[in-house]
PDB file of N, CA and C in Angstrom:
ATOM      1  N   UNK A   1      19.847 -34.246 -15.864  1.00  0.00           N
ATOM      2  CA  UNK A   1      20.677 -33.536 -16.817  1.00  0.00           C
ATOM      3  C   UNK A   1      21.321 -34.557 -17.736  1.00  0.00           C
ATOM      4  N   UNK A   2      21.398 -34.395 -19.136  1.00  0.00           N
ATOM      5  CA  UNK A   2      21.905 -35.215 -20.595  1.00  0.00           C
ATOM      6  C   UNK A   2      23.284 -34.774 -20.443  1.00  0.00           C
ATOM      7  N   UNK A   3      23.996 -35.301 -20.466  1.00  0.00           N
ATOM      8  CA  UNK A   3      25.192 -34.940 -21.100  1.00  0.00           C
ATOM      9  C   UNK A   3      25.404 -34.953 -22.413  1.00  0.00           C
ATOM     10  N   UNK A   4      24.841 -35.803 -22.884  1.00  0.00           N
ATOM     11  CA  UNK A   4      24.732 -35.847 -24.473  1.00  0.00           C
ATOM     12  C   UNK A   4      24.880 -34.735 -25.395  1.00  0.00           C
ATOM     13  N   UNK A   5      24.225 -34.155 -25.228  1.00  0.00           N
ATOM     14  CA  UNK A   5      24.335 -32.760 -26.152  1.00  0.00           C
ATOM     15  C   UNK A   5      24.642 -31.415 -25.040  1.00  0.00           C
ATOM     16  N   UNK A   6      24.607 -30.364 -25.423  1.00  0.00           N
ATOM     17  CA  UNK A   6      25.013 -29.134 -25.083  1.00  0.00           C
ATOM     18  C   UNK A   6      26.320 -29.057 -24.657  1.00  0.00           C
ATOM     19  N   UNK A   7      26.518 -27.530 -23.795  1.00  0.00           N
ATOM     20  CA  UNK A   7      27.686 -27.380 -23.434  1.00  0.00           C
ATOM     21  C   UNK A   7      27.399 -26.988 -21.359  1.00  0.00           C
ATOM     22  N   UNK A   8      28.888 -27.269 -21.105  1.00  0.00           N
ATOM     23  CA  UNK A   8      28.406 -26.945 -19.691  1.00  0.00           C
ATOM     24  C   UNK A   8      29.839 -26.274 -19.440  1.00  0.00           C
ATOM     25  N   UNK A   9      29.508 -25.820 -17.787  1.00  0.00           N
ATOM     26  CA  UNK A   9      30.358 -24.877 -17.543  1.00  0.00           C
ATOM     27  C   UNK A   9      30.941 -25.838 -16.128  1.00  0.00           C
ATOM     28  N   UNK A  10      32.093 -26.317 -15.694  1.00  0.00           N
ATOM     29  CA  UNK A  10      32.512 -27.172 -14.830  1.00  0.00           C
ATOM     30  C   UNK A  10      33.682 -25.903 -13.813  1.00  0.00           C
ATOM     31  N   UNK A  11      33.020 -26.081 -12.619  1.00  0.00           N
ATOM     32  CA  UNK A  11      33.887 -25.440 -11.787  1.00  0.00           C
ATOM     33  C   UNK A  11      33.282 -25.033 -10.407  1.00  0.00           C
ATOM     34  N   UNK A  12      34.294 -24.226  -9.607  1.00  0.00           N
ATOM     35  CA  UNK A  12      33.791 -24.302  -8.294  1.00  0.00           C
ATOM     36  C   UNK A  12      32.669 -23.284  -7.928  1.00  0.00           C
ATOM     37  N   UNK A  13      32.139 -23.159  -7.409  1.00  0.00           N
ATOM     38  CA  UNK A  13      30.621 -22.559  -7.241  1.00  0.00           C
ATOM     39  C   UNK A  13      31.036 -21.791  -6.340  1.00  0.00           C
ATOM     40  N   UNK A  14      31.116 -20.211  -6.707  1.00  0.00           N
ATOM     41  CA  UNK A  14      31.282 -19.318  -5.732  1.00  0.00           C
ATOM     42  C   UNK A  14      30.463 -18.387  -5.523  1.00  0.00           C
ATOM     43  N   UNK A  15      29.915 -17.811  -6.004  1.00  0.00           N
ATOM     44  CA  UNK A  15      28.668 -16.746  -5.583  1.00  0.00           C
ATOM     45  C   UNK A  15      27.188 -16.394  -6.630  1.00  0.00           C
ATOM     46  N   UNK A  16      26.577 -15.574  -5.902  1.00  0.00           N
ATOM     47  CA  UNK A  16      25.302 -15.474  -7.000  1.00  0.00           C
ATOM     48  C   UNK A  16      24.972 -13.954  -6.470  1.00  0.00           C
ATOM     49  N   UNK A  17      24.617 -13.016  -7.885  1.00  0.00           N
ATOM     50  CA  UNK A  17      24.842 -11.871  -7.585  1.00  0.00           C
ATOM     51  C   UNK A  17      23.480 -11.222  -8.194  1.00  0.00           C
ATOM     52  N   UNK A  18      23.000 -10.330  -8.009  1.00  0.00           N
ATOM     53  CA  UNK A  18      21.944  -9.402  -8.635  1.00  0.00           C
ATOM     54  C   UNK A  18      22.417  -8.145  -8.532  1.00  0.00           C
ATOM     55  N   UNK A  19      22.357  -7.579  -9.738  1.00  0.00           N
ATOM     56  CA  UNK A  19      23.216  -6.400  -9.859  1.00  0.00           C
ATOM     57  C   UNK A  19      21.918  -5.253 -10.547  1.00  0.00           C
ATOM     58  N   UNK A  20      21.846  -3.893  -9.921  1.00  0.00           N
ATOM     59  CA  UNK A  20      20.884  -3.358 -10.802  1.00  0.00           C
ATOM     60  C   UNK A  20      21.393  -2.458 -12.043  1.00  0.00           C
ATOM     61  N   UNK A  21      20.468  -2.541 -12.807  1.00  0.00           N
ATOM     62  CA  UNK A  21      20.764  -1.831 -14.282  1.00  0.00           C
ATOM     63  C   UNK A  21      21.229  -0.090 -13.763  1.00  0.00           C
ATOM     64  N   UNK A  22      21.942  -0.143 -14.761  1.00  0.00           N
ATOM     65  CA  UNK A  22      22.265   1.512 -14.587  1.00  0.00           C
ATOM     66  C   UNK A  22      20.863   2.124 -15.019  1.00  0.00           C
ATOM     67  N   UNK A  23      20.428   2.036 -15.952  1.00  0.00           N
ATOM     68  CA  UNK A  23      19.095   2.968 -16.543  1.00  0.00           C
ATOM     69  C   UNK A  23      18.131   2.884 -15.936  1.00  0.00           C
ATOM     70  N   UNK A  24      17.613   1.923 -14.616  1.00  0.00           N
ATOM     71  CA  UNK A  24      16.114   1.484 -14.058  1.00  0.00           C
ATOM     72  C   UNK A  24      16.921   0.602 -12.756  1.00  0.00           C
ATOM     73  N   UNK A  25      17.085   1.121 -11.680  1.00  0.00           N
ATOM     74  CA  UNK A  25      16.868   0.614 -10.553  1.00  0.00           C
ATOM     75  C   UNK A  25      16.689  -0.808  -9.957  1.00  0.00           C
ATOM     76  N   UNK A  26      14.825  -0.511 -10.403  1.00  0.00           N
ATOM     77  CA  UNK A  26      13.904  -1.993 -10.460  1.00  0.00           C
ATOM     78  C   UNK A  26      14.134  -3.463 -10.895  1.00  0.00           C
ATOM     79  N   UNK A  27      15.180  -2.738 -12.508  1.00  0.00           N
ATOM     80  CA  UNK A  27      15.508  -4.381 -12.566  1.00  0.00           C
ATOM     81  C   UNK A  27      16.954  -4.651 -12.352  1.00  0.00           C
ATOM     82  N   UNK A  28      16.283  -6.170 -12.656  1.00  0.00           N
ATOM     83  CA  UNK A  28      18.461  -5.967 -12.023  1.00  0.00           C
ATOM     84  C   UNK A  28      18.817  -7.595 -13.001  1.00  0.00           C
ATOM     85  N   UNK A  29      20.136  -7.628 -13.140  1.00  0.00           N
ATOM     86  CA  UNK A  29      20.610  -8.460 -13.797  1.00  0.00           C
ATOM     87  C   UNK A  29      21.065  -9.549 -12.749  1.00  0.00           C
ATOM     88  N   UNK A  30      21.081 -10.975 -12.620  1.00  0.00           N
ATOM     89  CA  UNK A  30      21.162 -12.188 -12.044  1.00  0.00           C
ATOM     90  C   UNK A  30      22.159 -12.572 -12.604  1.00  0.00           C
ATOM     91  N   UNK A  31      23.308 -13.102 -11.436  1.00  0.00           N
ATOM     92  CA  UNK A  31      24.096 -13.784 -11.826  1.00  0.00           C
ATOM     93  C   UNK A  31      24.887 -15.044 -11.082  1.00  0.00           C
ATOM     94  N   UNK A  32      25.454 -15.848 -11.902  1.00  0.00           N
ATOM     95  CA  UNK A  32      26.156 -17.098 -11.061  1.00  0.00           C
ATOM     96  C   UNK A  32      27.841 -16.533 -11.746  1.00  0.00           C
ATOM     97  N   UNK A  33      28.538 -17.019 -10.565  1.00  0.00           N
ATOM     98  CA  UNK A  33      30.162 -17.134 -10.307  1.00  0.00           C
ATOM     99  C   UNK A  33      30.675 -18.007 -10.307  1.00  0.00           C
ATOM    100  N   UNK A  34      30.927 -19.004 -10.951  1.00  0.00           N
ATOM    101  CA  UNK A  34      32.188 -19.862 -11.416  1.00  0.00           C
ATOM    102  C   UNK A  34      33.229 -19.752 -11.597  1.00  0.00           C
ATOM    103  N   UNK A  35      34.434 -20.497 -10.190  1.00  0.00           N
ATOM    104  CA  UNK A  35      36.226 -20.201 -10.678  1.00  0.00           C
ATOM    105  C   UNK A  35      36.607 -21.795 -11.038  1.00  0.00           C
ATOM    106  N   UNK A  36      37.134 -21.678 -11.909  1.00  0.00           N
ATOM    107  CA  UNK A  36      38.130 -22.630 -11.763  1.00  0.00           C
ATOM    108  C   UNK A  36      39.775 -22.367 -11.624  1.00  0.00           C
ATOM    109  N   UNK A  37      40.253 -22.795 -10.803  1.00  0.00           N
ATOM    110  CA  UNK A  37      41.475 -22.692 -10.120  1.00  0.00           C
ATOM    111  C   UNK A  37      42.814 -23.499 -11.230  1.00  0.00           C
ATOM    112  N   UNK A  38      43.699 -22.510 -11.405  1.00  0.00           N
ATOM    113  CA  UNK A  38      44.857 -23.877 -12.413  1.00  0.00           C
ATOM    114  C   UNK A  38      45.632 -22.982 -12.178  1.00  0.00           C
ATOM    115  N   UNK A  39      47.759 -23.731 -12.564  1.00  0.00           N
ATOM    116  CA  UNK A  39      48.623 -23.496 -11.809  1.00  0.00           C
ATOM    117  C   UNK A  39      49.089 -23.183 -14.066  1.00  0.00           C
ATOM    118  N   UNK A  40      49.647 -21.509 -14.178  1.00  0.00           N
ATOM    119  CA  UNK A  40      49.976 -21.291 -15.208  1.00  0.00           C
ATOM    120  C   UNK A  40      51.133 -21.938 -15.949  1.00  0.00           C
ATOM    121  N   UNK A  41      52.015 -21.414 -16.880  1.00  0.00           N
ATOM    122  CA  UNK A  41      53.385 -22.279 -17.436  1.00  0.00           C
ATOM    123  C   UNK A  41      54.435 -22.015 -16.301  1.00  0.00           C
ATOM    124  N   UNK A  42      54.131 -21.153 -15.350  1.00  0.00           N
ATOM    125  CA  UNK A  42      55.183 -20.708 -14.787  1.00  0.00           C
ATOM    126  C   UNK A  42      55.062 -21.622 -13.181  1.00  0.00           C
ATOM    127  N   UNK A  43      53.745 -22.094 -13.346  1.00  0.00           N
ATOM    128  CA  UNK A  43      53.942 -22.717 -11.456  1.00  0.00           C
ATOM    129  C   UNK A  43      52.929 -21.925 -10.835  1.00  0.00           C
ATOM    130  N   UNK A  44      52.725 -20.639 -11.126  1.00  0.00           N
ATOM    131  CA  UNK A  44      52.339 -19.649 -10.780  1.00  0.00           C
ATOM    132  C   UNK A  44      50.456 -20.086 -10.014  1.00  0.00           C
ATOM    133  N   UNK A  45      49.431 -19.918  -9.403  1.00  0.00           N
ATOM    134  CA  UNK A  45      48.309 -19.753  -9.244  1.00  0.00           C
ATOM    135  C   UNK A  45      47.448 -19.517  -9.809  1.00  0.00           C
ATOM    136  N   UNK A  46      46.598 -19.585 -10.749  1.00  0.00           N
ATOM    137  CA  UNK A  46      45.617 -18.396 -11.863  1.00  0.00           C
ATOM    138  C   UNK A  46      44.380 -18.969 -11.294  1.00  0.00           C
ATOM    139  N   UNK A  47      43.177 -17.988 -11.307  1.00  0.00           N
ATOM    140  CA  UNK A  47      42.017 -18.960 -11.435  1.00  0.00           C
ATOM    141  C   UNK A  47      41.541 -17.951 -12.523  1.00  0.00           C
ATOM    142  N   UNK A  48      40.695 -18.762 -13.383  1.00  0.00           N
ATOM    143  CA  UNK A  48      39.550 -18.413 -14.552  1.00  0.00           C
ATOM    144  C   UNK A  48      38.346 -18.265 -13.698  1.00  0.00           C
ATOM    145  N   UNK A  49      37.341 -17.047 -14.319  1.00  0.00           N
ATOM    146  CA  UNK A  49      35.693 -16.855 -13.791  1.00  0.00           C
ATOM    147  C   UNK A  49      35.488 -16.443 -14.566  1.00  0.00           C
ATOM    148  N   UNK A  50      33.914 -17.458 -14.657  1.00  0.00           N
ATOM    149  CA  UNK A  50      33.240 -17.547 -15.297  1.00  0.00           C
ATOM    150  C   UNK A  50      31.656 -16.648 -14.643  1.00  0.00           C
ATOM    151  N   UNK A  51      31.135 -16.024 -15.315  1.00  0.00           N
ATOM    152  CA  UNK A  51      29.837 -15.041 -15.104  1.00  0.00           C
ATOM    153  C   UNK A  51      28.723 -16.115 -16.064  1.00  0.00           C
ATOM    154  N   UNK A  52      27.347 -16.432 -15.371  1.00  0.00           N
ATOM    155  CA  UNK A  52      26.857 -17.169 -15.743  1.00  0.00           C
ATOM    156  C   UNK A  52      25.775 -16.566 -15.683  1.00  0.00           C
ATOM    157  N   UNK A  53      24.888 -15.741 -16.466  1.00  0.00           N
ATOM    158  CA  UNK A  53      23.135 -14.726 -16.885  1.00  0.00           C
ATOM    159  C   UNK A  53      22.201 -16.058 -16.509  1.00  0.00           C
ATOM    160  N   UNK A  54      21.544 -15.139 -15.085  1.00  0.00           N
ATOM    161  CA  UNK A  54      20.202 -16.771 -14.651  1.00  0.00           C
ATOM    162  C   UNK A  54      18.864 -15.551 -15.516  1.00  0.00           C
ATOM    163  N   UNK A  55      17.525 -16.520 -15.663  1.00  0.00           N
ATOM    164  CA  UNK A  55      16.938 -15.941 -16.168  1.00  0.00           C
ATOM    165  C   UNK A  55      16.115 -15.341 -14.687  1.00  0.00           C
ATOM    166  N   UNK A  56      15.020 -14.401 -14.739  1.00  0.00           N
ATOM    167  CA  UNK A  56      14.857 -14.349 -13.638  1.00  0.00           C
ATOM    168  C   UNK A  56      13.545 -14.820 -13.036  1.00  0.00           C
ATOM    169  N   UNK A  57      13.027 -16.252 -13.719  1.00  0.00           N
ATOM    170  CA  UNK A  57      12.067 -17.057 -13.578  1.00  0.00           C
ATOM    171  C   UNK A  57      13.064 -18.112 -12.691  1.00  0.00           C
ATOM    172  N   UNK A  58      14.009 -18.092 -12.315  1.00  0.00           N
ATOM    173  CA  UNK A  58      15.096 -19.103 -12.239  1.00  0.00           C
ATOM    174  C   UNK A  58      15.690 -18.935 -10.264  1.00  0.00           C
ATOM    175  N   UNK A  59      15.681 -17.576 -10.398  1.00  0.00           N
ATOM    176  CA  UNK A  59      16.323 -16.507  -8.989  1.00  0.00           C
ATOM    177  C   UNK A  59      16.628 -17.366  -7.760  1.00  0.00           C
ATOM    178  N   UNK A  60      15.435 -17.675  -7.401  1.00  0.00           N
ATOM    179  CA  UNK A  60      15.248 -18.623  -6.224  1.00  0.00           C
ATOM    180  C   UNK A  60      15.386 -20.014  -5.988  1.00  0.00           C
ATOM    181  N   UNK A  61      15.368 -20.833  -7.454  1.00  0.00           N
ATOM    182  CA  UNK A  61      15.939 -21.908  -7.494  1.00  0.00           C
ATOM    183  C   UNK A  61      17.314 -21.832  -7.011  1.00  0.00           C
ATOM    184  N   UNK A  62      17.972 -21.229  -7.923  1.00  0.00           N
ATOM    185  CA  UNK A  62      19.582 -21.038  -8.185  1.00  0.00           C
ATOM    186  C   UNK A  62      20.160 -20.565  -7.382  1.00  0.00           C
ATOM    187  N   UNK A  63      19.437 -19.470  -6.304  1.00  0.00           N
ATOM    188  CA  UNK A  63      20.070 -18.775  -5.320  1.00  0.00           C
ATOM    189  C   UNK A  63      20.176 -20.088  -3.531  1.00  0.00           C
ATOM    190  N   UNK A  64      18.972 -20.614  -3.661  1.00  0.00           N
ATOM    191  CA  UNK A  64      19.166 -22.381  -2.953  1.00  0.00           C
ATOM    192  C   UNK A  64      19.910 -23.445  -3.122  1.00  0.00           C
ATOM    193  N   UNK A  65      20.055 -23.269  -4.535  1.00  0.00           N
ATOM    194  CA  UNK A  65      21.210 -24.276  -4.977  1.00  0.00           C
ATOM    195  C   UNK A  65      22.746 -24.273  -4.423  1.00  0.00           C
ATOM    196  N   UNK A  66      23.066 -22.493  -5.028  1.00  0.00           N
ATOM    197  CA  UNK A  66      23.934 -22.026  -4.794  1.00  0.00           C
ATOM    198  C   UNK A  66      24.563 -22.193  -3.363  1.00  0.00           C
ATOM    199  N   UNK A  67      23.341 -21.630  -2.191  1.00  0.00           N
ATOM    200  CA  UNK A  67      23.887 -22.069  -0.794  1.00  0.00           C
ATOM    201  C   UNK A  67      24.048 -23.008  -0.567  1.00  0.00           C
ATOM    202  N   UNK A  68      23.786 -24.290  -1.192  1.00  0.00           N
ATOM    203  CA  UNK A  68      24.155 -25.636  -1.007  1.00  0.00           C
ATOM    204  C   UNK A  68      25.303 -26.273  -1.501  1.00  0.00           C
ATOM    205  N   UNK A  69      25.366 -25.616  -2.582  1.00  0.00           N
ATOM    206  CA  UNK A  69      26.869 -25.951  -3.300  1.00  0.00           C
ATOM    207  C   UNK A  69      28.154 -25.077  -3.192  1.00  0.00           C
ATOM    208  N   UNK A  70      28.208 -23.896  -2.593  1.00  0.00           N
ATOM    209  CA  UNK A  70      28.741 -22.544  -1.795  1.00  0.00           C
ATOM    210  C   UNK A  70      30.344 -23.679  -2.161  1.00  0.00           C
ATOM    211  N   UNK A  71      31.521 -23.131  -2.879  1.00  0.00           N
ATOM    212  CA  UNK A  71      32.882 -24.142  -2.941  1.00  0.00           C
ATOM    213  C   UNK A  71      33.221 -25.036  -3.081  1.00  0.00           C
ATOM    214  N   UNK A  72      32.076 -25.606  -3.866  1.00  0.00           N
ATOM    215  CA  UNK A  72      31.740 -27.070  -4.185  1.00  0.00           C
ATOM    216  C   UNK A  72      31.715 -27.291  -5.890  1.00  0.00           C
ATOM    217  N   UNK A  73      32.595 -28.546  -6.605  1.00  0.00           N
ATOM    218  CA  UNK A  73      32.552 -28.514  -7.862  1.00  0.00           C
ATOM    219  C   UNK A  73      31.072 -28.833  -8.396  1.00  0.00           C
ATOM    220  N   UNK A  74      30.707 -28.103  -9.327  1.00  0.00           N
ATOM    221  CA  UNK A  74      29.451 -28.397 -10.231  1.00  0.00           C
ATOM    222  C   UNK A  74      29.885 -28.297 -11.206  1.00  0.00           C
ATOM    223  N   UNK A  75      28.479 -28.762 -12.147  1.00  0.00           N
ATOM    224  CA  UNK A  75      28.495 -28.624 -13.480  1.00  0.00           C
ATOM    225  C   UNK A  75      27.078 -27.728 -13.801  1.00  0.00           C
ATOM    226  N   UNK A  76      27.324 -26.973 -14.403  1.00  0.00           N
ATOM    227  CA  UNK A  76      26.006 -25.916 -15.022  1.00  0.00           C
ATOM    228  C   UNK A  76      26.438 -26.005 -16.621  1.00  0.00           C
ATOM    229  N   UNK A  77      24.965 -26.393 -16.861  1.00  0.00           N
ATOM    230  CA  UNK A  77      24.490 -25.996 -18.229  1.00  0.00           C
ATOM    231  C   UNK A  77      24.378 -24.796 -18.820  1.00  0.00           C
ATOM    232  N   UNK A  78      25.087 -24.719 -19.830  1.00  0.00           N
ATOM    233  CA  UNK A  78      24.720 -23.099 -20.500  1.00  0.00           C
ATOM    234  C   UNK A  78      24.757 -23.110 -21.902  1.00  0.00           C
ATOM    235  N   UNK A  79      24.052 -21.808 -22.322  1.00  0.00           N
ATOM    236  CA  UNK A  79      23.999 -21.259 -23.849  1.00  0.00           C
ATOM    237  C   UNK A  79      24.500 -20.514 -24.000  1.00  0.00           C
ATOM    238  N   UNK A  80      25.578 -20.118 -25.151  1.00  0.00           N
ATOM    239  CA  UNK A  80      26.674 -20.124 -25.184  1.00  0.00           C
ATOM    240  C   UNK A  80      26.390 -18.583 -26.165  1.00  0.00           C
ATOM    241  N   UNK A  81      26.497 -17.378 -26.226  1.00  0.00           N
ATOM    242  CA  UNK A  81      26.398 -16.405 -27.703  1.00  0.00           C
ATOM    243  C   UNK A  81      26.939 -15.485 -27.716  1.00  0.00           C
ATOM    244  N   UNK A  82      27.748 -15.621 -29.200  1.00  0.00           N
ATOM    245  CA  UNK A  82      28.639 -14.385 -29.473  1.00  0.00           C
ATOM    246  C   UNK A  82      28.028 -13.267 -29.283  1.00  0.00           C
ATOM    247  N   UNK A  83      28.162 -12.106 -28.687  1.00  0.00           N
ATOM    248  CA  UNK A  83      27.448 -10.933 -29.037  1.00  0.00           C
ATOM    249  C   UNK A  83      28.655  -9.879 -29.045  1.00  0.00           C
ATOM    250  N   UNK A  84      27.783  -9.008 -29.693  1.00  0.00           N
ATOM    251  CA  UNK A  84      28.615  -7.517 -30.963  1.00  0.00           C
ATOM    252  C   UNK A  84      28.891  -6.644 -29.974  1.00  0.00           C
ATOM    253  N   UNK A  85      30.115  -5.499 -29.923  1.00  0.00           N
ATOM    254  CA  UNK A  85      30.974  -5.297 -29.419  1.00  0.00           C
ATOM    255  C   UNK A  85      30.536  -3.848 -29.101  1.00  0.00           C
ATOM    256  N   UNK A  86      30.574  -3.404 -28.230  1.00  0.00           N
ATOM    257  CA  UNK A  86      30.033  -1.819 -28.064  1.00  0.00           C
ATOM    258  C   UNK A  86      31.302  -1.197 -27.508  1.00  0.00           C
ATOM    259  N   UNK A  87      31.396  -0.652 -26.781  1.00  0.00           N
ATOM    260  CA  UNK A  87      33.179   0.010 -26.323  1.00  0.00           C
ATOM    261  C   UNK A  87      34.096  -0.747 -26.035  1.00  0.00           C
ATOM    262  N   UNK A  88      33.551  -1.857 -25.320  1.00  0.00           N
ATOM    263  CA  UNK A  88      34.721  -3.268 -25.095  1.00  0.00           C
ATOM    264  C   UNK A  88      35.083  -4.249 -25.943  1.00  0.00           C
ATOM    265  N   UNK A  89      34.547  -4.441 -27.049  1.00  0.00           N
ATOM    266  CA  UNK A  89      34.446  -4.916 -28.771  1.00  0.00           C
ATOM    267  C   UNK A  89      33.602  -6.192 -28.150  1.00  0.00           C
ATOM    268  N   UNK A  90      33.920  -7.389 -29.172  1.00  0.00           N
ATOM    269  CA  UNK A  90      32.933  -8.328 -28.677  1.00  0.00           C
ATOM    270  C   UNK A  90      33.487  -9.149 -27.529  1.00  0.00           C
ATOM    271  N   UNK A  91      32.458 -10.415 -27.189  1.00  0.00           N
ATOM    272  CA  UNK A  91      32.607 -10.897 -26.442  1.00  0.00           C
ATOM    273  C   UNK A  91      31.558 -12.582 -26.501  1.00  0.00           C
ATOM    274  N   UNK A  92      31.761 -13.150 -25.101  1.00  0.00           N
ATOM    275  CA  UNK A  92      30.680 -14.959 -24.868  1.00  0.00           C
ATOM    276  C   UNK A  92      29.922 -14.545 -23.831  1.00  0.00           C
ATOM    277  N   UNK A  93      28.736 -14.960 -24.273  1.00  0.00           N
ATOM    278  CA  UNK A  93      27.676 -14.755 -23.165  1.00  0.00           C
ATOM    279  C   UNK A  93      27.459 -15.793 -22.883  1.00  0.00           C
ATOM    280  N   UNK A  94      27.401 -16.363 -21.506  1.00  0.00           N
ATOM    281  CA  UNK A  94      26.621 -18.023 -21.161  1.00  0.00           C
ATOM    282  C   UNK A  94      25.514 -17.188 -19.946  1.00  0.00           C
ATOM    283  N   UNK A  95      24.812 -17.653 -20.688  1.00  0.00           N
ATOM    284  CA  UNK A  95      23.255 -18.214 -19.750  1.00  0.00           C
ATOM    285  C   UNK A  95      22.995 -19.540 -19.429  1.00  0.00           C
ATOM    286  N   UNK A  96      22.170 -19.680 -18.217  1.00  0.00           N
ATOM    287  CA  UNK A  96      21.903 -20.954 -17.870  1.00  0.00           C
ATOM    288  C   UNK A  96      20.530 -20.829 -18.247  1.00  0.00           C
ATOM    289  N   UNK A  97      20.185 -22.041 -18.926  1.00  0.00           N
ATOM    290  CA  UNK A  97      19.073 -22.571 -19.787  1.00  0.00           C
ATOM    291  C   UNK A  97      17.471 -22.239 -18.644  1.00  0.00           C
ATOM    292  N   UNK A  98      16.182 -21.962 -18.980  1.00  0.00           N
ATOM    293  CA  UNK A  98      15.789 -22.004 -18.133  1.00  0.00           C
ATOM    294  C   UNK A  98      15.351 -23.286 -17.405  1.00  0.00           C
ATOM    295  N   UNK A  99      14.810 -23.147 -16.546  1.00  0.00           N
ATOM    296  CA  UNK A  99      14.216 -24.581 -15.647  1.00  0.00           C
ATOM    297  C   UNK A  99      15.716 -25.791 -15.608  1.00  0.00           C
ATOM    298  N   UNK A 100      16.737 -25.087 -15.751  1.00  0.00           N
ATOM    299  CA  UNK A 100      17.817 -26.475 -15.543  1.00  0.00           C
ATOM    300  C   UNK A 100      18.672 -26.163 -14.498  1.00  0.00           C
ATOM    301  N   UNK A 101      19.124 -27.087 -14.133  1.00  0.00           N
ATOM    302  CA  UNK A 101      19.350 -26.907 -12.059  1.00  0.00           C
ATOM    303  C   UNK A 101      21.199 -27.461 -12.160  1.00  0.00           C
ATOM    304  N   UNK A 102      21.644 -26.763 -11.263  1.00  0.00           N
ATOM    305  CA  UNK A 102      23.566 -26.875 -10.505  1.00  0.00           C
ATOM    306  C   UNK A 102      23.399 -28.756 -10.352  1.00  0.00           C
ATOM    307  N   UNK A 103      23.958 -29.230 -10.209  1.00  0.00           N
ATOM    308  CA  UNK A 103      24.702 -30.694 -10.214  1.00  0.00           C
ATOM    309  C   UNK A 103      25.964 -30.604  -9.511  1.00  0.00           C
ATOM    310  N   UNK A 104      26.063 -31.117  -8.560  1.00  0.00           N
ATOM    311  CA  UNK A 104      27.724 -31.950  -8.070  1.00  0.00           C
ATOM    312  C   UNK A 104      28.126 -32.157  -8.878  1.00  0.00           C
ATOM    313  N   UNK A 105      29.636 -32.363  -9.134  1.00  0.00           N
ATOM    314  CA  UNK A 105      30.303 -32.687 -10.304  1.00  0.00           C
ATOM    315  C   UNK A 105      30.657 -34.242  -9.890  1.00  0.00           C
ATOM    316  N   UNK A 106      30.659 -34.133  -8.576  1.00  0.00           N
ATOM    317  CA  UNK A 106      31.125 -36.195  -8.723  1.00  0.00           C
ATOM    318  C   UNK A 106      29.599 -36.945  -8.371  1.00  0.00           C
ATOM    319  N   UNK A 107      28.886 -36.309  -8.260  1.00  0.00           N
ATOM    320  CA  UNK A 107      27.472 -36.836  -8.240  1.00  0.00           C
ATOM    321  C   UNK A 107      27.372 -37.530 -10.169  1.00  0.00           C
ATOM    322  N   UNK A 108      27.592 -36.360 -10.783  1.00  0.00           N
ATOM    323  CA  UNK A 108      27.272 -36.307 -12.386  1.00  0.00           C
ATOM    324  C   UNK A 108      28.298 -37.717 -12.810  1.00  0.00           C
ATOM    325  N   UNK A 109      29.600 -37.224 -12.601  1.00  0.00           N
ATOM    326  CA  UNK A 109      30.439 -38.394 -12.679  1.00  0.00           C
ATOM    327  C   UNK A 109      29.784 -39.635 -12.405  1.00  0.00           C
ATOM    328  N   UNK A 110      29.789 -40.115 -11.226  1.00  0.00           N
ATOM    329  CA  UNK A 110      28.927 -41.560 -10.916  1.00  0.00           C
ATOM    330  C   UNK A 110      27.794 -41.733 -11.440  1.00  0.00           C
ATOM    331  N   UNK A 111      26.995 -41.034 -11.935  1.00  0.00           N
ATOM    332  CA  UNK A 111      26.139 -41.286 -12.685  1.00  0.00           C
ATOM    333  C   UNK A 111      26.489 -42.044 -14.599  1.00  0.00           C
ATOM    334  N   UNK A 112      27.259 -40.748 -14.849  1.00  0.00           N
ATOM    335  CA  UNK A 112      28.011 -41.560 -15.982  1.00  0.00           C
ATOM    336  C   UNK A 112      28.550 -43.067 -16.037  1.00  0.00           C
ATOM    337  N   UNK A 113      29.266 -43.414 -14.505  1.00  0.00           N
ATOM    338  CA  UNK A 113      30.181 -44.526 -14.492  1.00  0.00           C
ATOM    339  C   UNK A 113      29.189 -45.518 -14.466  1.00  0.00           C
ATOM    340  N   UNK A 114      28.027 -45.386 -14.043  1.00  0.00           N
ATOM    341  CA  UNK A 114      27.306 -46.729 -13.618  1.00  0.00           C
ATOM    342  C   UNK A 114      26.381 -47.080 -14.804  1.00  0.00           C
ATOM    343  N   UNK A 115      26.399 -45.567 -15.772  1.00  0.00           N
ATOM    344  CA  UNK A 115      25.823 -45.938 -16.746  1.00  0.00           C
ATOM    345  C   UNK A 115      26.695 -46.824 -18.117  1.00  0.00           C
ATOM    346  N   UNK A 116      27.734 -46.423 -17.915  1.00  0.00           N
ATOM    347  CA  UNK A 116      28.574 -47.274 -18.691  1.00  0.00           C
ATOM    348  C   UNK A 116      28.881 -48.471 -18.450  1.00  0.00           C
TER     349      UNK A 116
END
């Protein structure tokens, strides 16, 4: 994985979901769960989640990964797109790119450090 370009999604790796379509059963939508955990202005607890669209050439990679990294910081790659607003107005879609794989986050780190 480049760090160089794109964008990524950094946080703790919590679940992976397949959900089926309301209109067709058969297919179903794939997904990754990303929290990241932070303490608000007040002291208070918050965590942010993040919903991450796998493609579904991807399923079984990601769903192995996932049990391996199960509360563990990563970094996932994603593509990032505005899309147009239907009853909930708009919104960010991140997908994970195809064929690109979960990373440790201090794995990625040391990699950086030794490259510098």
């Amino acid at each position: 994985m480049s760090l160089q370009l794109g964008s990524f999604v950094v946080g703790i790796c919590k679940d992976f979901r397949s959900e089926p379509w309301n209109t067709d059963p058969t297919k179903f939508n794939h997904r990754l769960i990303i929290s990241r955990p932070y303490s608000d202005q007040y002291g208070n607890e918050q965590t942010d989640v993040t919903i991450i669209d796998i493609n579904s050439d991807d399923v079984h990679s990601v769903q192995n990964q996932v049990a391996s990294f199960r509360n563990k910081a990563i970094i996932c790659p994603v593509a990032i797109a505005a899309r147009a607003g239907g009853r909930n107005g708009a919104w960010l879609s991140s997908r994970m790119p195809r064929n690109e794989k979960l990373q440790l986050l201090d794995s990625v780190v040391k990699q950086v450090a030794v490259q510098k």
